[in-house]
Protein backbone atom coordinates (compact mmCIF):
# COMPACT_ATOMS: atom_id res chain seq x y z
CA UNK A 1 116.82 -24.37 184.74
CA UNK A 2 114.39 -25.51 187.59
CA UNK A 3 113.14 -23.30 190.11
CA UNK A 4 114.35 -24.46 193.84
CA UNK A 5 116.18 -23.04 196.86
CA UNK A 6 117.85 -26.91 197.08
CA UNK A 7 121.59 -27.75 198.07
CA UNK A 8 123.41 -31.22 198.55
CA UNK A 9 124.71 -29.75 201.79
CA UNK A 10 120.67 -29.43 203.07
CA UNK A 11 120.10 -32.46 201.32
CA UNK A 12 122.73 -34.64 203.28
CA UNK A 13 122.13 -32.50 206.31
CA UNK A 14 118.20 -34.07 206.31
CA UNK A 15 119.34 -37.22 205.47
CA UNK A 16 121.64 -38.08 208.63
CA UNK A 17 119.46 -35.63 210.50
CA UNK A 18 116.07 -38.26 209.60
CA UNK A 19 118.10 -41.47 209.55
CA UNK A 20 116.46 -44.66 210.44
CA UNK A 21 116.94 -48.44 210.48
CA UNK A 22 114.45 -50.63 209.17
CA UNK A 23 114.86 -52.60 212.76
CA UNK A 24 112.99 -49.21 214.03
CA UNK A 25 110.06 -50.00 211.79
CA UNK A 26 109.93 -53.88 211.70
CA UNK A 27 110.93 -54.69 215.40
CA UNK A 28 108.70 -57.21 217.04
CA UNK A 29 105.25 -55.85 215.47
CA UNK A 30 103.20 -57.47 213.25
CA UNK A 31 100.27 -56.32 211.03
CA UNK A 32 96.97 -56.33 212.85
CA UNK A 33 94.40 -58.77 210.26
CA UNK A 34 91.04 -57.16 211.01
CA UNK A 35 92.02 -53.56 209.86
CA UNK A 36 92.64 -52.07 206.43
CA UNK A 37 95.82 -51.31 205.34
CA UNK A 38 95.56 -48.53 202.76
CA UNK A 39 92.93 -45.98 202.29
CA UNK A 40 89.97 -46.20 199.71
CA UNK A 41 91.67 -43.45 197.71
CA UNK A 42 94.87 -46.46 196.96
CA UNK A 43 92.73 -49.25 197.02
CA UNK A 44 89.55 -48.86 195.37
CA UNK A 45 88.05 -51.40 197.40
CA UNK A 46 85.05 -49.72 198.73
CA UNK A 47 83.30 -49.23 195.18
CA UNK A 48 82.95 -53.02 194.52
CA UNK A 49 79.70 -54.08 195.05
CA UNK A 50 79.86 -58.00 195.17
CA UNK A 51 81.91 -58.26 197.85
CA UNK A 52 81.17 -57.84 201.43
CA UNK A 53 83.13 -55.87 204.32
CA UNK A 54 84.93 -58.71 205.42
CA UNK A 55 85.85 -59.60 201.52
CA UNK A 56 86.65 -55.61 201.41
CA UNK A 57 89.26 -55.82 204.01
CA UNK A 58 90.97 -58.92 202.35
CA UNK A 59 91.47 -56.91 199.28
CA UNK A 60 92.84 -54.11 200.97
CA UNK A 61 95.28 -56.19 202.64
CA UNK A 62 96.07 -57.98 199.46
CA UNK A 63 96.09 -54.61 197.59
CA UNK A 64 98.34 -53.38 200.71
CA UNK A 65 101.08 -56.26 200.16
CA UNK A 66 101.23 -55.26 196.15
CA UNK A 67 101.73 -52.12 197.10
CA UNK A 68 104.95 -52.69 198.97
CA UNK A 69 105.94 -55.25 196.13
CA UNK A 70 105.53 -52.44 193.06
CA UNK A 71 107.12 -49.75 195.05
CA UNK A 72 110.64 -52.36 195.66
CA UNK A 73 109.97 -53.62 192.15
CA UNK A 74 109.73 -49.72 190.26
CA UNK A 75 112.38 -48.65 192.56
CA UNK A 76 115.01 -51.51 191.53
CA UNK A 77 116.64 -49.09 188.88
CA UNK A 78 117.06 -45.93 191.16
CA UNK A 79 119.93 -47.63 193.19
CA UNK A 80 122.24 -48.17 190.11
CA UNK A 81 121.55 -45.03 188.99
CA UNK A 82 121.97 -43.42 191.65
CA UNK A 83 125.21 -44.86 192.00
CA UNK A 84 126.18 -43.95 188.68
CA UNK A 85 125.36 -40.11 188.82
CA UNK A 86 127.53 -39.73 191.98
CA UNK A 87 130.57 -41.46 190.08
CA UNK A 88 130.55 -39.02 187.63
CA UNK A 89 132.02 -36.57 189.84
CA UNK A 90 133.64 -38.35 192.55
CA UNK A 91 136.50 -36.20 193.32
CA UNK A 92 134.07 -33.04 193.24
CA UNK A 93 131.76 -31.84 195.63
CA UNK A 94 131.85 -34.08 199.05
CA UNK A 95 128.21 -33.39 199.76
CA UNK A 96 127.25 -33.91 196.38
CA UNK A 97 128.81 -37.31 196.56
CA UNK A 98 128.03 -38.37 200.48
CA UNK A 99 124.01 -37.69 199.78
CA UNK A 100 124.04 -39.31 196.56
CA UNK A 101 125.56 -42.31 197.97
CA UNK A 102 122.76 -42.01 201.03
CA UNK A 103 120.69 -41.73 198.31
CA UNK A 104 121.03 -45.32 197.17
CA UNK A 105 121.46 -46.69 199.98
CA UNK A 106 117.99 -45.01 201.90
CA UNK A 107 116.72 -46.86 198.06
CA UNK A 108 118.32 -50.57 199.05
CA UNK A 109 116.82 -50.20 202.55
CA UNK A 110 113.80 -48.97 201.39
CA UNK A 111 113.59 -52.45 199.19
CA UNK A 112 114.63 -54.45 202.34
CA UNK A 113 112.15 -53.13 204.62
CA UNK A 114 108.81 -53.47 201.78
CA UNK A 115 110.81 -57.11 201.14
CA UNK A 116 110.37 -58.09 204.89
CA UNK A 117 107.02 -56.50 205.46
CA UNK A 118 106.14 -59.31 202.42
CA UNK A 119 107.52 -61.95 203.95
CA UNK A 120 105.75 -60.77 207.58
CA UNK A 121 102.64 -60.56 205.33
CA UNK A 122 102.49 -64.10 204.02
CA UNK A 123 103.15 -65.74 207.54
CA UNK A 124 100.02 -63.75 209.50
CA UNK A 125 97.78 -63.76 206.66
CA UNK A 126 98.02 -67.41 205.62
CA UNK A 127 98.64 -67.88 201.54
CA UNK A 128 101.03 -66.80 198.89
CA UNK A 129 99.49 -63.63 197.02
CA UNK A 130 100.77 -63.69 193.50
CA UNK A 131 102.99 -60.43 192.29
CA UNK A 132 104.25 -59.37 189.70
CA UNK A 133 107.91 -60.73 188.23
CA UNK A 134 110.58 -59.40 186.48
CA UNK A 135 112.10 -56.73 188.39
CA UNK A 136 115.64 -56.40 187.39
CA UNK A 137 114.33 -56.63 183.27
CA UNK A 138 112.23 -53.65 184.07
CA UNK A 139 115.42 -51.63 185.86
CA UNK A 140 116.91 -52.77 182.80
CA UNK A 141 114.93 -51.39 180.44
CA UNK A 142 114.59 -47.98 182.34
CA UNK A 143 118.01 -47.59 182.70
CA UNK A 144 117.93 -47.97 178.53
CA UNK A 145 116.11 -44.71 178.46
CA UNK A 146 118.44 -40.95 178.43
CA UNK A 147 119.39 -39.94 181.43
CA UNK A 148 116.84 -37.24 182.08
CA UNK A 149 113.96 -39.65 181.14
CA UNK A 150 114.89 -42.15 183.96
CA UNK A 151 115.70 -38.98 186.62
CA UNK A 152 112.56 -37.57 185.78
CA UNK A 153 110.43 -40.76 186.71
CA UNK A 154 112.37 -41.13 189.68
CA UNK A 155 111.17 -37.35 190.20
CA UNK A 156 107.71 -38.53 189.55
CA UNK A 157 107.83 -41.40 191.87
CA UNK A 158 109.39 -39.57 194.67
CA UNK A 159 106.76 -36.76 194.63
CA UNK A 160 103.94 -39.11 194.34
CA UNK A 161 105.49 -40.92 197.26
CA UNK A 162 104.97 -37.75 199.52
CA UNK A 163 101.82 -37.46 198.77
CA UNK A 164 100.14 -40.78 199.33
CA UNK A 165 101.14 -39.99 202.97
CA UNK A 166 100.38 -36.84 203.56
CA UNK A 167 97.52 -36.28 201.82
CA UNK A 168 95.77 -39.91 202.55
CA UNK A 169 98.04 -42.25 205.04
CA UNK A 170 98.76 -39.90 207.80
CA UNK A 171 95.57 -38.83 209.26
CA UNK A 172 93.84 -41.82 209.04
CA UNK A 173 93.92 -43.60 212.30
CA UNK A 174 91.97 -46.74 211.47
CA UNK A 175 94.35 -47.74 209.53
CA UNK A 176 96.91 -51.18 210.80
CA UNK A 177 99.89 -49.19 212.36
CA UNK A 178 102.65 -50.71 211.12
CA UNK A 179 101.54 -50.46 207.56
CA UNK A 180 101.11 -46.38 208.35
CA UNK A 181 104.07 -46.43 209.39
CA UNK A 182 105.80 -48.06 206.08
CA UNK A 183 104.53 -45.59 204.31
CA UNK A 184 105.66 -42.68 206.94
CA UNK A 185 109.08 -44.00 206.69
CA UNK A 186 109.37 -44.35 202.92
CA UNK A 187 108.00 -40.81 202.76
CA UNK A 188 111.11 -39.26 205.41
CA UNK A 189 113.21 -40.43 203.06
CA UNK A 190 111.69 -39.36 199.92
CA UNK A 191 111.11 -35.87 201.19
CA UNK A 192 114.99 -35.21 200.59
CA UNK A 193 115.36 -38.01 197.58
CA UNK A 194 113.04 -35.98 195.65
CA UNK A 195 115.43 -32.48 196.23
CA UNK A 196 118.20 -34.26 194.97
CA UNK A 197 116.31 -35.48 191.85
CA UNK A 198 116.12 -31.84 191.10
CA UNK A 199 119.61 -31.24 191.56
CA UNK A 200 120.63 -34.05 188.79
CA UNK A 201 117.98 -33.08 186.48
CA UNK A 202 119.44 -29.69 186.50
CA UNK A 203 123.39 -30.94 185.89
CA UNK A 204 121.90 -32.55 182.95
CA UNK A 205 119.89 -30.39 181.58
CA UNK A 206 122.09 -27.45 180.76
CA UNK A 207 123.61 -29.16 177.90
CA UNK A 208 120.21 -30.51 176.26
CA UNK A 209 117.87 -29.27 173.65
CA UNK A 210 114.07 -28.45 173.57
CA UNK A 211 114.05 -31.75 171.60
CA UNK A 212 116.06 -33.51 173.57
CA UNK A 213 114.02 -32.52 176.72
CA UNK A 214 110.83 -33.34 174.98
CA UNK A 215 111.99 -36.27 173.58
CA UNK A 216 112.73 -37.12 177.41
CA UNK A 217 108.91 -36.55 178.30
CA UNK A 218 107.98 -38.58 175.40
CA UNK A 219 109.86 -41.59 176.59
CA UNK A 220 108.75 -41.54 180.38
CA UNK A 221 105.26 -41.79 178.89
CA UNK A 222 106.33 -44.95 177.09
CA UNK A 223 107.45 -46.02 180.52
CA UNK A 224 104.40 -45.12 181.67
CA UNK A 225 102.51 -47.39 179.31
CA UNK A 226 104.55 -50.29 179.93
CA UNK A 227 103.75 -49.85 183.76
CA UNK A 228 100.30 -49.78 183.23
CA UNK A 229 100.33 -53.03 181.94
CA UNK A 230 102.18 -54.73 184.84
CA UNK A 231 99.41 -52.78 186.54
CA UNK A 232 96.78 -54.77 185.13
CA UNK A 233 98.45 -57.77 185.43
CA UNK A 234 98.59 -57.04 189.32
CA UNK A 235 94.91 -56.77 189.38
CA UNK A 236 94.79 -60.46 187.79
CA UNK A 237 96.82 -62.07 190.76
CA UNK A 238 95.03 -60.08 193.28
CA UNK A 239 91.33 -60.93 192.26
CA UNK A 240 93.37 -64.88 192.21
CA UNK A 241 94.57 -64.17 196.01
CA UNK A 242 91.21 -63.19 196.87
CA UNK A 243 89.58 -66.00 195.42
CA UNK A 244 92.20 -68.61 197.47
CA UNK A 245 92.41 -66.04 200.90
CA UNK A 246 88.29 -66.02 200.67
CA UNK A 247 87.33 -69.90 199.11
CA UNK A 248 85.31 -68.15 196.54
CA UNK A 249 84.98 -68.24 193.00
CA UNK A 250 84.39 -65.09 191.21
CA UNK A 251 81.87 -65.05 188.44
CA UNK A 252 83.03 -63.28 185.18
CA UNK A 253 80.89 -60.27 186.18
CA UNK A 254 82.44 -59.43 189.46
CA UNK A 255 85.39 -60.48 188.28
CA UNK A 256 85.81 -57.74 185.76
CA UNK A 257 83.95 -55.31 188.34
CA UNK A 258 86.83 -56.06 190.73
CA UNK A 259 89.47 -55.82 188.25
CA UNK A 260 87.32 -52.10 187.01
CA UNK A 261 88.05 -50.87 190.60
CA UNK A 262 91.67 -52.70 191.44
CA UNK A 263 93.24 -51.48 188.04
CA UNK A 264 91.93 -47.85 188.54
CA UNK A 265 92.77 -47.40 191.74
CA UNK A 266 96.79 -48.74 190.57
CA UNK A 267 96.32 -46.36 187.93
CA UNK A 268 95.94 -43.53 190.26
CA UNK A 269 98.17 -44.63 192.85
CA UNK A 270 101.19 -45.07 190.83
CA UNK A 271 100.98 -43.05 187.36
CA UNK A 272 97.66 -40.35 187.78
CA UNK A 273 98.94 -39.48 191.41
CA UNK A 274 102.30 -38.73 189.89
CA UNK A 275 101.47 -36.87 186.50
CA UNK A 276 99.11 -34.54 188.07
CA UNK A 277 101.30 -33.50 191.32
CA UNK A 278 102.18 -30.29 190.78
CA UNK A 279 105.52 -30.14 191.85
CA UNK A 280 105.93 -32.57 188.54
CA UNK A 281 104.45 -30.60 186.47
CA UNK A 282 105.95 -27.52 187.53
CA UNK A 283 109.63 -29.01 186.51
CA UNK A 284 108.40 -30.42 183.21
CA UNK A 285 106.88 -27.51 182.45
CA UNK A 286 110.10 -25.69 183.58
CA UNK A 287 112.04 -28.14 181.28
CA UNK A 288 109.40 -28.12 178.16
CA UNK A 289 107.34 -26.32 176.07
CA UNK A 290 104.69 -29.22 175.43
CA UNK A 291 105.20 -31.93 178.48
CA UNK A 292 102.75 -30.46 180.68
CA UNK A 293 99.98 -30.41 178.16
CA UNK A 294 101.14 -34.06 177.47
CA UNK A 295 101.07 -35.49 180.90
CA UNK A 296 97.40 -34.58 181.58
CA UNK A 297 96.39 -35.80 178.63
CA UNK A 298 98.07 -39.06 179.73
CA UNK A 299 96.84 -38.39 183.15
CA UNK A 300 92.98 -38.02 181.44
CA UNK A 301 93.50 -41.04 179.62
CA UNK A 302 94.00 -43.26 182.95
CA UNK A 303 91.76 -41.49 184.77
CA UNK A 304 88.48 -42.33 181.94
C-alpha cells in the first residue's frame, strides 16, 4: 500500500554495513561547557529576552540533556515492539527477522548511549536537572494502542529523527562535538529504522479498513496530546534547573516567557517536526483518506 523501493535484505545490509558501538561515541570525551549544544531551531533559547548569553547557553545545555532524556524515554516502547513484530514470523524470512532483531537492539543502544551522555552531563555541569518520569507507563500505554497506531509513531519519530540532523545539527560547527555527534549517530541508525517501519506498516495494513486506518491516525493524535503534556512539564523542570545551575530566581513574567519559548520549541522538535515531514505525510496520506488534512491541523494547532 505504501510507495517505496525498500527490502529487509537492504535494510540489514545498512545496518551491519553502519554498525557502531556506543564506546565509538562516548570514549574518553566529554562535553565542552562554554558551547551550545543544540541549535536555536530545537531550543528556542535565543528568543528569550530576560536572560543573557551566558544564561542562553545554560538553557541550551539544559534543553540539550532533556533532549537525550525524551528521545530514551519516547523510544522505551519501540524495543518490545520491535521484538514482537519479528516473532510473528520467526521461521520466515531470515532478513526479515535478523534486521528486525538489529532493529531493537540499535533501539536499546540507542537508550544506553543518551543514558550515559546524562550521567556524563550531570558530572561536568555540576547539578541534577529534573526530567521527566514514568517511562515504562508511557511504553505501556503506547503499546495499548493497534498495531499500526504505535508503528506509525515510531514512523513519525524516526523521520523526524533524520531531520533534526540533517537539516539543523550537521552543518553547524559551533556546536559541542560530542553532542553533534549523538545526534549523527542516532540519525545512522534511524536512516534504515525508518525503512523498516515502512515495511511493517505495510504487512499490517493489507488486512485493515479505511476505518480502521483512520481510526489508527486518530489515536496517534491522542498520543500526541498526551506527549505534549509531558512536554510542558519538561519546560517546568528546566526553567527549575536554570534557576539552581544560574542562582537566580525567575520572576513570574520571565518565567512564563521562558516556558513560551522552551514549550514551543519541544513542540516543534518532537511533534510539529514530525507531523509536517513529508515523508509522514506521504504514508498517511497513502494509508488515509482524511489523516493528512488531520495532522496539519494538529501540526497548526502546536505551532499557534
Amino acid at each position: 500500500m505504501l510507495t517505496h523501493t525498500y527490502s529487509y535484505d537492504e535494510c540489514l545490509h545498512n545496518s551491519l554495513k553502519v554498525a557502531w558501538k556506543e564506546e565509538d561515541v562516548l570514549r574518553n570525551r566529554d562535553f565542552d561547557y562554554s558551547k551550545r549544544f543544540l541549535p536555536n531551531r530545537l531550543s528556542g533559547v535565543d528568543e528569550i529576552t530576560c536572560l543573557n548569553q551566558d544564561e542562553k547557553r545554560t538553557l541550551n545545555q539544559i534543553i540539550g540533556n532533556a533532549y537525550c532524556h525524551i528521545f530514551a524515554f519516547v523510544e522505551e516502547f519501540i524495543v518490545p515492539q520491535t521484538l514482537q513484530e519479528a516473532q510473528r514470523d520467526v521461521y520466515g524470512e531470515e532478513a526479515r527477522l535478523r534486521a528486525l532483531i538489529r532493529f531493537a537492539e540499535d533501539e536499546t543502544k540507542h537508550q544506553q548511549m543518551f543514558r550515559r551522555s546524562m550521567a556524563l552531563f550531570e558530572k561536568g555541569f555540576g547539578i541534577t536537572c529534573g526530567v521527566i518520569p514514568g517511562r515504562e507507563e508511557v511504553a505501556k500505554v503506547v503499546l495499548g494502542k493497534s498495531r499500526l497506531c504505535s508503528l506509525l509513531l515510531t514512523s513519525m519519530i524516526e523521520w523526524f529523527t533524520q531531520l533534526h540532523y540533517v537539516e539543523h545539527v550537521r552543518s553547524d560547527e559551533q556546536l559541542d562535538g560530542l553532542f553533534r555527534d549523538l545526534i549523527k549517530y542516532h540519525w545512522i541508525d534511524e536512516a534504515t529504522h525508518a525503512k523498516l517501519d515502512s515495511l511493517l506498516i505495510n504487512e499490517i495494513c493489507g488486512p485493515l479498513s479505511l476505518v480502521e486506518r483512520e481510526h489508527a491516525v486518530e489515536e496517534l493524535l491522542e498520543l500526541g496530546g498526551a506527549v505534549d503534556g509531558l512536554l510542558s512539564q519538561q519546560a517546568d523542570l528546566d526553567i527549575e534547573s536554570l534557576q539552581q545551575a544560574t542562582r537566580r530566581t525567575f520572576r513570574e513574567r520571565e518565567r512564563a516567557e521562558i516556558k513560551t519559548n522552551i514549550r514551543r520549541a519541544y513542540r516543534w522538535t518532537f511533534l510539529v517536526s514530525g507531523l509536517r515531514h513529508p515523508t509522514f505525510v506521504r504514508i498517511v496520506g497513502e494509508l488515509t483518506e482524511q489523516g493528512q488534512r488531520r495532522l496539519e491541523a494538529a501540526a497548526e494547532a502546536l505551532s499557534a
